[in-house]
N, C-alpha and C. Protein backbone atom coordinates (compact mmCIF):
# COMPACT_ATOMS: atom_id res chain seq x y z
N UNK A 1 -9.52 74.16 9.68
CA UNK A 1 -10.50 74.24 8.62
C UNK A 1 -9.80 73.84 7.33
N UNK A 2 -10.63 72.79 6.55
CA UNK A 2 -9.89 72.58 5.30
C UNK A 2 -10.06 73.55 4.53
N UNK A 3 -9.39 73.75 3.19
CA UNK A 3 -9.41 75.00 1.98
C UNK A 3 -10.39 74.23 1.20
N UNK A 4 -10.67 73.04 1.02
CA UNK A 4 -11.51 72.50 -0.02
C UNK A 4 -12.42 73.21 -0.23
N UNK A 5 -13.57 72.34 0.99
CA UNK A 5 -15.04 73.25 0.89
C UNK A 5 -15.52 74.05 2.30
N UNK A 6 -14.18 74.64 2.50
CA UNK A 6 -14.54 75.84 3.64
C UNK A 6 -15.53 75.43 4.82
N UNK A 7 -15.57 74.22 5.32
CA UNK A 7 -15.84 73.52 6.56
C UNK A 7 -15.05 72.79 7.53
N UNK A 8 -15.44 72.91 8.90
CA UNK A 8 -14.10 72.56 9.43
C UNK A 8 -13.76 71.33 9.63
N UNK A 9 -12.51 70.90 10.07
CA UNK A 9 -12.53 69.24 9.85
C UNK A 9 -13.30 68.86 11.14
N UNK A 10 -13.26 69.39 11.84
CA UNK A 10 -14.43 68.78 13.53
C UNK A 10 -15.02 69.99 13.59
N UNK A 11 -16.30 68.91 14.14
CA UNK A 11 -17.23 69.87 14.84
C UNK A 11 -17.42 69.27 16.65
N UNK A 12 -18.44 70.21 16.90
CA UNK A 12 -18.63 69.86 18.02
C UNK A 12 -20.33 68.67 18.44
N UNK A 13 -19.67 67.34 18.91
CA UNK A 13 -20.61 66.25 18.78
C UNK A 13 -21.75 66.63 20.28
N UNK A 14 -23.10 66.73 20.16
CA UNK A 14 -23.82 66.31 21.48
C UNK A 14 -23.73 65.20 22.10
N UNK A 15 -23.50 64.56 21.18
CA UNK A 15 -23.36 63.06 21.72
C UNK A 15 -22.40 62.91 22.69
N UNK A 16 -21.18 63.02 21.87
CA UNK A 16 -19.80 62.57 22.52
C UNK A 16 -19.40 63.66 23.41
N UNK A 17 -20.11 64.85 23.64
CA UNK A 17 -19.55 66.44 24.45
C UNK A 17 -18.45 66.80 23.66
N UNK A 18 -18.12 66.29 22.87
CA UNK A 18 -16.93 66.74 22.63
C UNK A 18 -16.77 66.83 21.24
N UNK A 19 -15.41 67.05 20.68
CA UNK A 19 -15.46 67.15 18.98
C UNK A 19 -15.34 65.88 18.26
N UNK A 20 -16.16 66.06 16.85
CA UNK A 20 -16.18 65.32 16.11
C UNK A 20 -15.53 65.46 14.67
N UNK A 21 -15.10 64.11 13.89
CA UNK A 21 -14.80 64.73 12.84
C UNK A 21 -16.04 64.69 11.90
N UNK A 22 -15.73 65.69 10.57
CA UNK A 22 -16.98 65.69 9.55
C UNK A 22 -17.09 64.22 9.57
N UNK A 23 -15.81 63.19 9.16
CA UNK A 23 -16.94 61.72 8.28
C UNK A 23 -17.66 61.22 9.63
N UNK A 24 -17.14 61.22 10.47
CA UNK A 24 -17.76 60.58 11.65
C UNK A 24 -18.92 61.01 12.02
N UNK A 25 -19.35 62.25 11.92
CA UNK A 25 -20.50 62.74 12.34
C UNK A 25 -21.54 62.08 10.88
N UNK A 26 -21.06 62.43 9.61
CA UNK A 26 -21.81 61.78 8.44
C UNK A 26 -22.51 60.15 8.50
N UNK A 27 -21.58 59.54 8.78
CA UNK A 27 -21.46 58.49 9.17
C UNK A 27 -22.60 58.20 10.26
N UNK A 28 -22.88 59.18 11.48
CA UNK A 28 -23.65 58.80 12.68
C UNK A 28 -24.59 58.94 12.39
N UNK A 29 -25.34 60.49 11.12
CA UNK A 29 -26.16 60.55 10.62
C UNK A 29 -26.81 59.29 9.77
N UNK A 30 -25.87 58.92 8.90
CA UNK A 30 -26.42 57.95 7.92
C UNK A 30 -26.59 56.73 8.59
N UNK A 31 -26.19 56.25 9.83
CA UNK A 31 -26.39 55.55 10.94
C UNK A 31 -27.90 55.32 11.65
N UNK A 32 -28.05 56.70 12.21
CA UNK A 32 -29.58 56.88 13.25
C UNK A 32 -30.30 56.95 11.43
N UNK A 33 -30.31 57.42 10.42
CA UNK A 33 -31.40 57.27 9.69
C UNK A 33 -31.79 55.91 9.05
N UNK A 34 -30.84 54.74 9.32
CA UNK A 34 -31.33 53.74 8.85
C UNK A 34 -30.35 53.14 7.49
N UNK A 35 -29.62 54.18 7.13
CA UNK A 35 -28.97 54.13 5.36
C UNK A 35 -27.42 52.90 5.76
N UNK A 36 -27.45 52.98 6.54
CA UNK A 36 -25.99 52.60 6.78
C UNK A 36 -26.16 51.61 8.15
N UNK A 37 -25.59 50.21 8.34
CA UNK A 37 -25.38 49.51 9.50
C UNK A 37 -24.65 49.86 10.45
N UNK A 38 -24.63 49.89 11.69
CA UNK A 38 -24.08 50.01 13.18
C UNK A 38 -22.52 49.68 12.82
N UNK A 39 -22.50 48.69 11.67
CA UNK A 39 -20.99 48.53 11.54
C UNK A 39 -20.00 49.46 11.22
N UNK A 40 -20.42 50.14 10.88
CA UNK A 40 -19.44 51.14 10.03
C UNK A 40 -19.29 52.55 10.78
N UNK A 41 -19.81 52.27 11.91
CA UNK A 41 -19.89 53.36 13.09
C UNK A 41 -17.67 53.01 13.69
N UNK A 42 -16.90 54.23 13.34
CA UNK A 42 -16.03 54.44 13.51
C UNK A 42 -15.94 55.20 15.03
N UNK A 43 -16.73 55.75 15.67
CA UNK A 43 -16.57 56.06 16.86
C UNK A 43 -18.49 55.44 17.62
N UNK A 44 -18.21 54.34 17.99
CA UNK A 44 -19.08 53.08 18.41
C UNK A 44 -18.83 54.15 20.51
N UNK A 45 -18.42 55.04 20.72
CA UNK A 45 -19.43 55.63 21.98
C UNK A 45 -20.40 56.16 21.65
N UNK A 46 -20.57 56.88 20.40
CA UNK A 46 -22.40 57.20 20.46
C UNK A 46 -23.29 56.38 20.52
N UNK A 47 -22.99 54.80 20.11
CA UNK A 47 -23.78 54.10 21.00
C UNK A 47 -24.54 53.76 22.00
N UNK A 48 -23.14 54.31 23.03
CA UNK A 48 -23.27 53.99 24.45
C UNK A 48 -24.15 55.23 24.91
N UNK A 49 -24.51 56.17 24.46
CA UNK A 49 -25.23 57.15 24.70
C UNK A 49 -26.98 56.96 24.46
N UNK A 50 -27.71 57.40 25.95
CA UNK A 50 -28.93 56.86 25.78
C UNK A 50 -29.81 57.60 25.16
N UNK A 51 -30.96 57.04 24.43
CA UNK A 51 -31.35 57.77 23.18
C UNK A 51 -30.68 58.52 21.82
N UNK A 52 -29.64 57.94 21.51
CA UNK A 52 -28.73 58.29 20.51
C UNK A 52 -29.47 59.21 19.58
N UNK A 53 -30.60 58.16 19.04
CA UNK A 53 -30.93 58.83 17.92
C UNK A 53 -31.88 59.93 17.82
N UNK A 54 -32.37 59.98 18.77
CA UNK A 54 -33.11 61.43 19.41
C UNK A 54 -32.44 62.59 19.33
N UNK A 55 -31.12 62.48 20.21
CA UNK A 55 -29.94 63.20 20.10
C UNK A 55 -29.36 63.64 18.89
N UNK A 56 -29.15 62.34 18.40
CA UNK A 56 -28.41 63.02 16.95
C UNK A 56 -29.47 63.59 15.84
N UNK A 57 -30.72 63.54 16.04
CA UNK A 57 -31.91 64.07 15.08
C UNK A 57 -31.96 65.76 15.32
N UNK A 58 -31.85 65.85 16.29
CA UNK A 58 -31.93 67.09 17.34
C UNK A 58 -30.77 68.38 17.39
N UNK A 59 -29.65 67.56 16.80
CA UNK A 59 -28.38 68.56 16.82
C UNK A 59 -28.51 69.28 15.41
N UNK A 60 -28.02 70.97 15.75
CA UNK A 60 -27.72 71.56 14.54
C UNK A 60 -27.13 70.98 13.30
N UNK A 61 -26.22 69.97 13.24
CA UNK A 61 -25.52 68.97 12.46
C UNK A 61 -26.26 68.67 11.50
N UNK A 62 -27.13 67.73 11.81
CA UNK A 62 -28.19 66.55 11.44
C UNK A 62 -28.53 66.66 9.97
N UNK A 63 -28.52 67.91 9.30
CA UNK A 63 -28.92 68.01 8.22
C UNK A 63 -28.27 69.09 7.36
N UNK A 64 -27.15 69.21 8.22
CA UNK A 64 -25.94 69.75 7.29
C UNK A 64 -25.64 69.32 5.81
N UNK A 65 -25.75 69.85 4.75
CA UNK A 65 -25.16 69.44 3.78
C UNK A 65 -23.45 69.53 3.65
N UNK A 66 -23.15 68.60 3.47
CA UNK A 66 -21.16 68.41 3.34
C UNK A 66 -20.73 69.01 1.79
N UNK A 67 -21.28 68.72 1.08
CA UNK A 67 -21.16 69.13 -0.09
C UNK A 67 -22.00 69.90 -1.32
């Protein structure tokens, strides 16, 4: 957990089963909503996952505020 703003540096991804970090998950968000291109996807397996964006709409995450 960082000291900054008392969140941890990974969470846990539905997507990937496994952990994620905060930008990466930010990133997947601002991704499935449209704000941001496929390019800038730093972990490109949530891709490969079917119905991604269903998934990632759906997780506790999704509308986390970071700051």
């Amino acid at each position: 957990m960082n000291d900054v703003n008392k969140y941890p540096d990974e969470i846990e991804c539905a997507l990937l089963e496994g952990p994620i970090s905060i930008t990466d998950c930010s990133l997947t968000v601002d991704v499935c909503e449209g704000f941001l291109k496929k390019t800038v996807l730093r972990c490109e397996e949530v891709l490969a996952v079917p119905n991604w964006k269903e998934k990632c709409r759906g997780c506790k995450y999704h509308e986390l505020e970071y700051v």
